[in-house]
N, C-alpha and C. Protein backbone atom coordinates (compact mmCIF):
# COMPACT_ATOMS: atom_id res chain seq x y z
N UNK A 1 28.04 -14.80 7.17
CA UNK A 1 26.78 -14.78 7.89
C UNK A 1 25.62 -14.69 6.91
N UNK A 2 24.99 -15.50 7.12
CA UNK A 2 23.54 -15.79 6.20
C UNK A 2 22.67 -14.65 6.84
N UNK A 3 21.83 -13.94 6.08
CA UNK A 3 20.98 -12.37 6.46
C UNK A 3 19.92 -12.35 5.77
N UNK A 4 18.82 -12.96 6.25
CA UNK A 4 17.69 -12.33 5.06
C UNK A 4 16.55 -11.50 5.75
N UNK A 5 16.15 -10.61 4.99
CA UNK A 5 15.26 -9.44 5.83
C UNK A 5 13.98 -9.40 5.03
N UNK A 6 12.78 -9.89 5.10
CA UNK A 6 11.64 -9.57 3.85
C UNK A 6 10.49 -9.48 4.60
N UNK A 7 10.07 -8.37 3.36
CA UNK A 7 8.32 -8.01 4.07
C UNK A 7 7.62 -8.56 3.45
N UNK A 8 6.41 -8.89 3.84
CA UNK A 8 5.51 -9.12 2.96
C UNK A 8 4.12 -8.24 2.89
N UNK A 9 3.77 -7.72 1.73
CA UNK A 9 2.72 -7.35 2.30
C UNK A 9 1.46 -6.93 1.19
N UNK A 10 0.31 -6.92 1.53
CA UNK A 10 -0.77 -6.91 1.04
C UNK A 10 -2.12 -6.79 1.46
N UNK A 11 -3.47 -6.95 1.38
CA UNK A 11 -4.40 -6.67 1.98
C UNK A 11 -4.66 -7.77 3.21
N UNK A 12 -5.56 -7.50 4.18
CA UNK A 12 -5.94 -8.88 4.75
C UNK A 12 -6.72 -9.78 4.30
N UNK A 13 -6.53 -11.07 4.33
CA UNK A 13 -7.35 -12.01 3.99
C UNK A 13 -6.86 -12.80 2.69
N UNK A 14 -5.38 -12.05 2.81
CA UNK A 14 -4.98 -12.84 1.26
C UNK A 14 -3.76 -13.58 1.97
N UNK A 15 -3.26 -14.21 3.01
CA UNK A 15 -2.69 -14.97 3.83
C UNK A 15 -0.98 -14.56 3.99
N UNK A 16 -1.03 -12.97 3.60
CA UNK A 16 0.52 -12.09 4.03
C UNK A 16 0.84 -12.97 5.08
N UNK A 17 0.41 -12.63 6.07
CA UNK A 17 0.76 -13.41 7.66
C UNK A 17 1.16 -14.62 7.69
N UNK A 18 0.58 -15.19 6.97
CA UNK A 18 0.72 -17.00 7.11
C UNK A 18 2.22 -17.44 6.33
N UNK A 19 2.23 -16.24 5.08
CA UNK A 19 3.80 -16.40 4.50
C UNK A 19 4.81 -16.63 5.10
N UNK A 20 4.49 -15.23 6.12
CA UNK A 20 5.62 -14.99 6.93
C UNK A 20 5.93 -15.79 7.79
N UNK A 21 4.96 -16.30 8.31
CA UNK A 21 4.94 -17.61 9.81
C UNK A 21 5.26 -18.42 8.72
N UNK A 22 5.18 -19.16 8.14
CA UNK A 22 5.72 -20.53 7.64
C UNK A 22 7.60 -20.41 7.18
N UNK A 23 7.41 -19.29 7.05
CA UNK A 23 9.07 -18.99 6.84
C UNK A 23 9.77 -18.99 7.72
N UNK A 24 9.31 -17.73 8.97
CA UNK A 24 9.63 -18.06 10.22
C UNK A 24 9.93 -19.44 10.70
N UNK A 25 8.89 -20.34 10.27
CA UNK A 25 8.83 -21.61 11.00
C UNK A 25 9.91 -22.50 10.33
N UNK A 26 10.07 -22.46 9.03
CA UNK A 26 11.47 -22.79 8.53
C UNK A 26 12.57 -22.25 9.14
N UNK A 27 12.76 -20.99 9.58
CA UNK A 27 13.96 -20.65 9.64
C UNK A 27 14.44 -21.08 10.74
N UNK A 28 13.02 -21.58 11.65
CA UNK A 28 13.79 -21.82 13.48
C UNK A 28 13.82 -23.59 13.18
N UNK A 29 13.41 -24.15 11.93
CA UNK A 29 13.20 -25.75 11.70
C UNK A 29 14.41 -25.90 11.59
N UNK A 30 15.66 -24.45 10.76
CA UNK A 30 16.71 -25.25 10.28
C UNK A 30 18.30 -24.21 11.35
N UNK A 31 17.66 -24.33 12.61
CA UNK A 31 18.48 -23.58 13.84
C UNK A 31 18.57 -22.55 13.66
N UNK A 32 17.94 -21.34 12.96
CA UNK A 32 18.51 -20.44 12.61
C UNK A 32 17.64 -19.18 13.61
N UNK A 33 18.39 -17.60 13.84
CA UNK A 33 17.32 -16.96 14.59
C UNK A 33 16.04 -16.19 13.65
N UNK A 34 15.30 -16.37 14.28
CA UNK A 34 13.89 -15.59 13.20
C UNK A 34 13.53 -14.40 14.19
N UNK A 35 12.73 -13.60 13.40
CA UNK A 35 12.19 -12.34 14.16
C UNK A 35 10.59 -12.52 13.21
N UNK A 36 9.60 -12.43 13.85
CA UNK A 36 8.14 -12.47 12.76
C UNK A 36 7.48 -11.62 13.40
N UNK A 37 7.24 -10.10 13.00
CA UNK A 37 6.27 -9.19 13.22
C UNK A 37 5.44 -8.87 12.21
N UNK A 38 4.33 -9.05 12.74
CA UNK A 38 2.95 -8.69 11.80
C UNK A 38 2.48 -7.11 11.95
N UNK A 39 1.98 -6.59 11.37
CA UNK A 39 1.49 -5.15 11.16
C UNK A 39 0.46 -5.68 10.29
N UNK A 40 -0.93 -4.44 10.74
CA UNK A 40 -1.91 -4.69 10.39
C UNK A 40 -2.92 -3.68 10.40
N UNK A 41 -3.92 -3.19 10.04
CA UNK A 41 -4.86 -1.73 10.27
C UNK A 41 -6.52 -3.02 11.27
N UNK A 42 -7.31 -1.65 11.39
CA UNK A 42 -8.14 -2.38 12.50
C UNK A 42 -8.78 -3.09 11.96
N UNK A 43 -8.97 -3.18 10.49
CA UNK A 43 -9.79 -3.91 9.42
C UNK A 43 -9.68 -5.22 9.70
N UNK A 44 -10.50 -5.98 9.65
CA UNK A 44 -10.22 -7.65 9.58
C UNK A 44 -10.00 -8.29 8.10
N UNK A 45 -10.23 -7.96 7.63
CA UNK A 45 -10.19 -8.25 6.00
C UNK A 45 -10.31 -7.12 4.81
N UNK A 46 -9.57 -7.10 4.07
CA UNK A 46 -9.79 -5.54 3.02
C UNK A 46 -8.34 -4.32 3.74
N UNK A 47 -8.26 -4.58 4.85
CA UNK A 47 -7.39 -3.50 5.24
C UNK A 47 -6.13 -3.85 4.70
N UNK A 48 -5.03 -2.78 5.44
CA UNK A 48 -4.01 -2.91 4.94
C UNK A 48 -3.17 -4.06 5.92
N UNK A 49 -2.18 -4.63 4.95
CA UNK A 49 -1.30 -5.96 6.13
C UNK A 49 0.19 -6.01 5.71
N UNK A 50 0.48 -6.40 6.52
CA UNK A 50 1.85 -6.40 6.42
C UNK A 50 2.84 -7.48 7.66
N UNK A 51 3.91 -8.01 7.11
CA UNK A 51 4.80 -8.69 7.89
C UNK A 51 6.44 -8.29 8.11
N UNK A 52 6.95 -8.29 8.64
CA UNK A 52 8.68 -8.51 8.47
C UNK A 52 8.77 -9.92 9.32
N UNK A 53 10.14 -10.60 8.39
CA UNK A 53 10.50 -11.71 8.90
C UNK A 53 11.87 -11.42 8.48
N UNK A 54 12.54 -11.80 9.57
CA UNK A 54 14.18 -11.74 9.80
C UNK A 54 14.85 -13.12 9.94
N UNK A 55 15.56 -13.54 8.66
CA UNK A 55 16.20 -15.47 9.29
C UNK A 55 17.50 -15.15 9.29
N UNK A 56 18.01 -15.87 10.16
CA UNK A 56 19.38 -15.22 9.87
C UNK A 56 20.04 -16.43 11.08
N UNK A 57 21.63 -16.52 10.86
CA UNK A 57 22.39 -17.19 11.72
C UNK A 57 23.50 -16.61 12.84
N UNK A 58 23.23 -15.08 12.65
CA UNK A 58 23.86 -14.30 13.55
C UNK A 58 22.16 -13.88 14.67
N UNK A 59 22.52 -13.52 15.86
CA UNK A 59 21.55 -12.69 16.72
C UNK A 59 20.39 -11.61 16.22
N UNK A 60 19.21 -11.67 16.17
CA UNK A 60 18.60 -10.82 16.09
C UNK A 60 18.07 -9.92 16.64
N UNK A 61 18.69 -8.52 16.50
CA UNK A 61 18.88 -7.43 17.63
C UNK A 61 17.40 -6.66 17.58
N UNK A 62 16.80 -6.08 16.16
CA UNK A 62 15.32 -5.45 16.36
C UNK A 62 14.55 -6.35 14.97
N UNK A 63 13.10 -6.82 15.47
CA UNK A 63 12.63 -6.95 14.20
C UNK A 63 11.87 -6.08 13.34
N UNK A 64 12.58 -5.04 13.69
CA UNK A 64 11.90 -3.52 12.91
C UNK A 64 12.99 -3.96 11.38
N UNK A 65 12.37 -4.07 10.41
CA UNK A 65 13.01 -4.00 9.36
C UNK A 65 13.45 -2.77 8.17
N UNK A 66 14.35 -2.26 8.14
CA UNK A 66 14.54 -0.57 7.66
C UNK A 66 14.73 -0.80 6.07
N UNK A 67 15.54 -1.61 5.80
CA UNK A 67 16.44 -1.56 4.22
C UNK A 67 16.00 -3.14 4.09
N UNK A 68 14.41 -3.56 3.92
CA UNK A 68 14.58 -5.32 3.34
C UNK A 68 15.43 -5.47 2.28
N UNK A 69 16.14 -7.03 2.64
CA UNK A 69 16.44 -7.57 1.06
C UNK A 69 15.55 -8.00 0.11
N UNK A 70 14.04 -8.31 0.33
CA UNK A 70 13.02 -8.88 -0.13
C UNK A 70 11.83 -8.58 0.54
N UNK A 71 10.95 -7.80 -0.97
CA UNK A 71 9.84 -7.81 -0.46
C UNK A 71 9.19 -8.66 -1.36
N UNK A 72 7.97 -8.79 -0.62
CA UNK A 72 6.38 -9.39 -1.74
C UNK A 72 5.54 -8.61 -1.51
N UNK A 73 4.86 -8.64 -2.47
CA UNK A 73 3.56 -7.48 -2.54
C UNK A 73 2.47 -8.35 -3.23
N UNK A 74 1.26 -8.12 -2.52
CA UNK A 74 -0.02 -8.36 -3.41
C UNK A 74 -0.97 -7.54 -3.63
N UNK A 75 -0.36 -6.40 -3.72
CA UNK A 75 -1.46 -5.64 -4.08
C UNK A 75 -0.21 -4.09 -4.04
N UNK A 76 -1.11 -2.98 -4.93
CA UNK A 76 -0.80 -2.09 -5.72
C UNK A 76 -0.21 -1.06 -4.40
N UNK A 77 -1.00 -0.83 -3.73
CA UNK A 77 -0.75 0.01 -2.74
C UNK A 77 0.54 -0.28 -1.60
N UNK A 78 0.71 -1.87 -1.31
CA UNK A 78 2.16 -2.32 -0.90
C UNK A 78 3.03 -1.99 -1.98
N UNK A 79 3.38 -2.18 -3.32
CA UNK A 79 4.35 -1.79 -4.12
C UNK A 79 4.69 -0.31 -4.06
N UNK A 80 3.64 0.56 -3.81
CA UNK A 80 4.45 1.77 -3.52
C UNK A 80 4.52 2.16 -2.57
N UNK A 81 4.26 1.61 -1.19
CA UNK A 81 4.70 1.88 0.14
C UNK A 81 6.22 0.85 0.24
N UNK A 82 6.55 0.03 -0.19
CA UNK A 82 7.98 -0.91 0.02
C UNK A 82 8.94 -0.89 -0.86
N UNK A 83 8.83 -0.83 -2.41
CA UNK A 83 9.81 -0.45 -3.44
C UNK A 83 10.41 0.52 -2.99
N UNK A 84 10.10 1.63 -2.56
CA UNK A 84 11.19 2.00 -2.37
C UNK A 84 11.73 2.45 -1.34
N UNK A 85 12.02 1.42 -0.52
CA UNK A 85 13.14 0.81 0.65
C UNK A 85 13.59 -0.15 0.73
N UNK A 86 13.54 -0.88 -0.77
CA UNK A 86 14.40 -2.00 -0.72
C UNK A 86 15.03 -1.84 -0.78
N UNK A 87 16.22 -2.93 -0.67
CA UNK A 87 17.78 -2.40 -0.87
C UNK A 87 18.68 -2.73 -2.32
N UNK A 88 19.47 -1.88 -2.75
CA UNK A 88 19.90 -2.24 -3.94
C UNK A 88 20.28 -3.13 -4.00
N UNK A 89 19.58 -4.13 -4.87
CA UNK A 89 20.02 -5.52 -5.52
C UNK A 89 18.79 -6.35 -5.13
N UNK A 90 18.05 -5.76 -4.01
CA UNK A 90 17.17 -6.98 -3.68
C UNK A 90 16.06 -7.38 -4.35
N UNK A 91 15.51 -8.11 -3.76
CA UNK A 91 14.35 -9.00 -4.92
C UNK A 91 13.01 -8.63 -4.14
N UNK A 92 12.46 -8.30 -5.55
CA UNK A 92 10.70 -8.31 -5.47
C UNK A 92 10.09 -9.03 -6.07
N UNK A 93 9.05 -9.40 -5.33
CA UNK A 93 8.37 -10.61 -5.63
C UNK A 93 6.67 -10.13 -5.93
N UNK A 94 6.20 -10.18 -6.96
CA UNK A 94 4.86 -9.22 -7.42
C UNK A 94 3.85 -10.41 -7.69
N UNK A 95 2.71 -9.91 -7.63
CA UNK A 95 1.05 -10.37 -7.81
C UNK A 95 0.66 -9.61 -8.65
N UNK A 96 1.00 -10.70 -10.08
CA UNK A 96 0.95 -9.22 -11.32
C UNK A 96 -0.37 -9.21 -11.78
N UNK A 97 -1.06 -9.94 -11.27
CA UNK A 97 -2.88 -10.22 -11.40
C UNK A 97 -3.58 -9.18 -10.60
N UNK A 98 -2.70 -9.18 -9.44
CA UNK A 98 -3.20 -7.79 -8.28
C UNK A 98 -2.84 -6.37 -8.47
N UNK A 99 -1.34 -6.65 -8.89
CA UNK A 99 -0.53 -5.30 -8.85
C UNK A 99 -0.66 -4.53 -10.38
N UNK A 100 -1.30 -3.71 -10.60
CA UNK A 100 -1.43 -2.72 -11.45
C UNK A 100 -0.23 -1.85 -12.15
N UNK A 101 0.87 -2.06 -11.50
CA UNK A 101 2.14 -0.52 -12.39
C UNK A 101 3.21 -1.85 -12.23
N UNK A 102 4.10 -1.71 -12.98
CA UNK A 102 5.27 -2.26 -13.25
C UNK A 102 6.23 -1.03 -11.68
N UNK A 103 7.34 -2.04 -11.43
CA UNK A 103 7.92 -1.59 -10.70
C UNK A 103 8.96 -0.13 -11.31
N UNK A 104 9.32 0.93 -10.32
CA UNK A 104 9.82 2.18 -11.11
C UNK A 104 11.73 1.69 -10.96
N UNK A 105 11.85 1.16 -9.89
CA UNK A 105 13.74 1.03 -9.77
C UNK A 105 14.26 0.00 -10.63
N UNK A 106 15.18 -0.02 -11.20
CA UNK A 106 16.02 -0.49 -12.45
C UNK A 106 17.00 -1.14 -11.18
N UNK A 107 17.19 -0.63 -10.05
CA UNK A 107 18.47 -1.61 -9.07
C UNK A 107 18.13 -2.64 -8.36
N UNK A 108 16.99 -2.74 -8.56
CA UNK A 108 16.33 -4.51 -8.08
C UNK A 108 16.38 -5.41 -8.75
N UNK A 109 15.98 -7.00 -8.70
CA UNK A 109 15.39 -7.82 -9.17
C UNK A 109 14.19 -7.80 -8.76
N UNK A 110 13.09 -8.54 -10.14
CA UNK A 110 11.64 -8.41 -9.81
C UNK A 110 11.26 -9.60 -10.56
N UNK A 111 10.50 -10.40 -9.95
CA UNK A 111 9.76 -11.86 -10.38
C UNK A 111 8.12 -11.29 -10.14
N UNK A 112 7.85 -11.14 -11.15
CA UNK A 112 6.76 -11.03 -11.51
C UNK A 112 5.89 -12.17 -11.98
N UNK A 113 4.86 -12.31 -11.32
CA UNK A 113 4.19 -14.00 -11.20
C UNK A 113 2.28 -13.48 -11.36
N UNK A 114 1.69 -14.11 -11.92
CA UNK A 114 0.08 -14.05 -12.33
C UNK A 114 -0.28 -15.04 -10.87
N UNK A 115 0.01 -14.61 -10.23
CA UNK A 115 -0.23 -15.74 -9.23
C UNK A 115 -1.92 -16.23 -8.76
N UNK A 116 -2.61 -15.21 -8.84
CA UNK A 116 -4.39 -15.29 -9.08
C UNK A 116 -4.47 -16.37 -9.98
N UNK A 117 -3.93 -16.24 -11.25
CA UNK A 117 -4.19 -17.27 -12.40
C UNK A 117 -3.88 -18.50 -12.36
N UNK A 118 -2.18 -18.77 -11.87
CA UNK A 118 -1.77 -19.65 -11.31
C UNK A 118 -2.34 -20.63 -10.14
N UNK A 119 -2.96 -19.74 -9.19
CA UNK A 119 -3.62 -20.70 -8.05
C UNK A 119 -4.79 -21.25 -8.63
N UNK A 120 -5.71 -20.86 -9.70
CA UNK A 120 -6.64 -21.26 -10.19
C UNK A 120 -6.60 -22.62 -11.09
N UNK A 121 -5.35 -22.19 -11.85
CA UNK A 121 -5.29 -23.77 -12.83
C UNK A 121 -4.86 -24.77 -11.44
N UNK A 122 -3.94 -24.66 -10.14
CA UNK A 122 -3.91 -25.51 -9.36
C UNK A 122 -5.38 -25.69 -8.78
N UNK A 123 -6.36 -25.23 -8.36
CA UNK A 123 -7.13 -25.49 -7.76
C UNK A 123 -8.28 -24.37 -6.91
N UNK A 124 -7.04 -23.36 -6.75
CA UNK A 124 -7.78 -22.12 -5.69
C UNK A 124 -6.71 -20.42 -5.81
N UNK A 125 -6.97 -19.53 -6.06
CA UNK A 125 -6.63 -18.61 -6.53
C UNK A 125 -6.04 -18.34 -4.87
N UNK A 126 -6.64 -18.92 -3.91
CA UNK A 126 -6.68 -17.83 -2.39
C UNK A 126 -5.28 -19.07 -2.31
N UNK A 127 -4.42 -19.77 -3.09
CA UNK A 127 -3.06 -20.47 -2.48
C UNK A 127 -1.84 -19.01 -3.63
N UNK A 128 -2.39 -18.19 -4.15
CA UNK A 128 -1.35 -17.41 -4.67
C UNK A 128 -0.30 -17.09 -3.56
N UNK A 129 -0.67 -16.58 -2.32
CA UNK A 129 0.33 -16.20 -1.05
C UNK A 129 1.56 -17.45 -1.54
N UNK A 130 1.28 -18.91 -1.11
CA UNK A 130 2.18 -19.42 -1.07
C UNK A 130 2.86 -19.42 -2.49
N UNK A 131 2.42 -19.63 -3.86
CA UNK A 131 3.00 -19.28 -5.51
C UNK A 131 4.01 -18.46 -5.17
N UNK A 132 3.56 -17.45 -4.62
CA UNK A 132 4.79 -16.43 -4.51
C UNK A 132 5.45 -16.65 -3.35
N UNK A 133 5.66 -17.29 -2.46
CA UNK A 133 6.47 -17.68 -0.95
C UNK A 133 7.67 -18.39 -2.02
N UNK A 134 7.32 -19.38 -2.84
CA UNK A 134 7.81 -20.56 -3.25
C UNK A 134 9.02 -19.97 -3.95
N UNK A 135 8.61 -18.79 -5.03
CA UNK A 135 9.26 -18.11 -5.70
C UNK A 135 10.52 -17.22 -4.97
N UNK A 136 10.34 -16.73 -4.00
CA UNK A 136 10.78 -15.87 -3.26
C UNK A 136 11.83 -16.99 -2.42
N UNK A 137 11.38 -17.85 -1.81
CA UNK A 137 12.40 -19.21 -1.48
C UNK A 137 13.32 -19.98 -2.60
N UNK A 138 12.94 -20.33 -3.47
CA UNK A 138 13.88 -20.92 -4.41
C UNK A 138 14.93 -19.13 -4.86
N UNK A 139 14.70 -18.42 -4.97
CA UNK A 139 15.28 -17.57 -5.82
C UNK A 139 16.49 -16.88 -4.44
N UNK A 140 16.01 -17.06 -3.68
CA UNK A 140 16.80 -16.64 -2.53
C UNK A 140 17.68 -17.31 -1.53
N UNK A 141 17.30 -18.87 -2.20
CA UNK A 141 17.63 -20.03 -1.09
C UNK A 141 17.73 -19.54 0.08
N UNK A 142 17.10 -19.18 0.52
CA UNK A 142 16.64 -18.51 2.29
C UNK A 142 16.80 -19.58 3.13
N UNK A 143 15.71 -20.62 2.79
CA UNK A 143 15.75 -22.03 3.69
C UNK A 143 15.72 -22.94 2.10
N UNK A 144 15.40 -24.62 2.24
CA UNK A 144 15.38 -25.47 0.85
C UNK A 144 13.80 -25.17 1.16
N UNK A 145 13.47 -25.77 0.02
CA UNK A 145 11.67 -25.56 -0.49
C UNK A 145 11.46 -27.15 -0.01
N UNK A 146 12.02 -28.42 0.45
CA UNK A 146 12.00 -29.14 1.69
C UNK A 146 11.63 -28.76 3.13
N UNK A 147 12.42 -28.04 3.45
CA UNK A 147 12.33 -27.36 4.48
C UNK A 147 10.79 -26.39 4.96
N UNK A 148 10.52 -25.78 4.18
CA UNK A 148 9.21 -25.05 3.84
C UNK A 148 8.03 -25.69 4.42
N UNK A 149 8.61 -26.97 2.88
CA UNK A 149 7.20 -28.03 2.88
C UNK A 149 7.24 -28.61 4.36
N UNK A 150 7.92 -28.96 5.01
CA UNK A 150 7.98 -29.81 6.42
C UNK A 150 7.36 -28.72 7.06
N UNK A 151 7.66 -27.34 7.09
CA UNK A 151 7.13 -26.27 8.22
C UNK A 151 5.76 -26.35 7.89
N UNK A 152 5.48 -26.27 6.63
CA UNK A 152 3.88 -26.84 6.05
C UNK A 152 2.93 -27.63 6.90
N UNK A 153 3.48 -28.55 6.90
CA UNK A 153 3.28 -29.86 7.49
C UNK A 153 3.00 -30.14 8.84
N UNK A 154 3.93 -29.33 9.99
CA UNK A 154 4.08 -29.55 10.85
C UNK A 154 3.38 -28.62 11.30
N UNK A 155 2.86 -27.20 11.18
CA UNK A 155 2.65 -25.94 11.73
C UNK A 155 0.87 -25.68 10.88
N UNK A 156 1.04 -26.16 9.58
CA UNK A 156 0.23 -26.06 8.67
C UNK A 156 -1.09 -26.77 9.24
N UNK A 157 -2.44 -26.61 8.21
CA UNK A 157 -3.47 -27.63 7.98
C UNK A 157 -3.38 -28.74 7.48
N UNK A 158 -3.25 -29.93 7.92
CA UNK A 158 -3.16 -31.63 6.66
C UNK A 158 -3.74 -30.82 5.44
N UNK A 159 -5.04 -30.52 5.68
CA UNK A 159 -6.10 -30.83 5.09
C UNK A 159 -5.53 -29.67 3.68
N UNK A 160 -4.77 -28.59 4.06
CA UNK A 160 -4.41 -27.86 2.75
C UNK A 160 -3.22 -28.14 2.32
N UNK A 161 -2.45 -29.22 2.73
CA UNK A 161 -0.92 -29.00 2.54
C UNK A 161 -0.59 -29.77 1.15
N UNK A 162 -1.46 -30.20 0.68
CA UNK A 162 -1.22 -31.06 -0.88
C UNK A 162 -1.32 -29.61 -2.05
N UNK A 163 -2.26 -29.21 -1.88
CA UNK A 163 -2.57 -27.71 -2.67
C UNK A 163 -1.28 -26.87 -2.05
N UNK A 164 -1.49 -26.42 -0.88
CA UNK A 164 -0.01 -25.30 -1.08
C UNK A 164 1.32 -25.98 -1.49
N UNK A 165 1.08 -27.32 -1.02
CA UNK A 165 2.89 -27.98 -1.79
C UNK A 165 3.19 -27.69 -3.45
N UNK A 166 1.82 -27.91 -3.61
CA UNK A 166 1.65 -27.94 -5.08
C UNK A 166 1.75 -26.46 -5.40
N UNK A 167 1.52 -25.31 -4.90
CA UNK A 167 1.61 -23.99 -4.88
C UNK A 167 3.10 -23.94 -5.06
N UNK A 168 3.81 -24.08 -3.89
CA UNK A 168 4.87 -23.52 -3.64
C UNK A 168 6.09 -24.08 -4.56
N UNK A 169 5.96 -25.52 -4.66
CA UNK A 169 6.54 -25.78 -6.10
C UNK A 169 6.55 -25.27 -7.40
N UNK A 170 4.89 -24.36 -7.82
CA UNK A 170 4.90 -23.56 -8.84
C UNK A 170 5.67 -22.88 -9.03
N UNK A 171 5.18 -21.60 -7.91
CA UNK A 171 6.41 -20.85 -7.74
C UNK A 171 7.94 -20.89 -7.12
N UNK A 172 8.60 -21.93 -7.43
CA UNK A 172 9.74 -22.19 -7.14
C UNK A 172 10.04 -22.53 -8.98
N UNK A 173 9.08 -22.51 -9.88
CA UNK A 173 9.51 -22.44 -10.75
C UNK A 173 9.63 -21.40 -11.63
N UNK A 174 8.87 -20.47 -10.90
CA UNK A 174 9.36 -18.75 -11.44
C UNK A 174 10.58 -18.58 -11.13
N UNK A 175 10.79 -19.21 -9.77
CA UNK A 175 12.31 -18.48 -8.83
C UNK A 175 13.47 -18.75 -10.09
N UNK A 176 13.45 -19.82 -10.55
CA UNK A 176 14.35 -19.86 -11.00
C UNK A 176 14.66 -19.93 -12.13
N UNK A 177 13.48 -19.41 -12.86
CA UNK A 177 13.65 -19.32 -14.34
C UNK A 177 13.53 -17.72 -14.95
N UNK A 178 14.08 -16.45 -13.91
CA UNK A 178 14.18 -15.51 -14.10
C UNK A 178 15.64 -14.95 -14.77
């Protein structure tokens, strides 16, 4: 049984949410069951944000997520509210432009990505969300980074989907050169 459990999370306005829905939207593109709950403070932007997304090919019973296999973080204050409830072995996925402390657990994996810097030589610093989606997909083969791009496409803006393709390919080249 294929199981993947990941949060994402970071301030608002840096497109946590949209991660998660495009994954979601992969995961139901390729039959599989999804769960996508957003969490959020009353802030519209600046506050705190957060997602769980559940893909998986067995039933999905709660999308309360307890022990993720994968988180992402963009910012300092998610790394120490989620590190530590990941689960041993799982993968973190960091905004090392955002995130200030190196991670403290030695029983994870951690892809650590400049992703601010990265979205900039592509074009726009505000496509880092997807840099690190990309990373977090290739390294996990969750869904193919095909698959992604089509949920892109189909669910997405035309008008941004050349820049985040180009994003998410970046980081599909962290994924796998860790």
């Amino acid at each position: 049984m294929s199981l993947q459990e990941v949060i994402f999370a970071g301030f608002g306005g840096q497109g946590i949410l949209s991660m998660g829905k495009f994954l979601a939207y992969a995961g139901m593109d390729c039959n599989m069951n999804v769960s996508w709950l957003p969490s959020y403070g009353p802030e519209m932007r600046g506050g705190t944000c957060n997602c769980s997304v559940i893909v998986s090919d067995d039933l999905v019973g709660s999308p309360v997520i307890t022990k993720p296999s994968a988180v992402v973080v963009m910012n300092r204050p998610s790394l120490d509210k989620f590190e530590p409830i990941l689960k041993v072995g799982g993968l973190l996925v960091i905004d090392s432009d955002l995130v200030n402390r190196i991670p403290k657990r030695k029983d994870i994996e951690v892809i650590s990505i400049p992703a601010q810097i990265e979205g900039e030589k592509i074009g726009d610093k505000k496509i880092a969300n997807m840099i690190l989606l990309g990373a977090l997909i290739k390294r996990t083969g969750i869904v193919s980074i095909d698959v992604v791009l089509e949920a892109l496409k189909k669910h997405g803006k035309e008008s941004f989907f050349e820049i985040n393709k180009q994003a998410i390919e970046k980081g599909a080249e962290y994924g796998e050169s860790v």
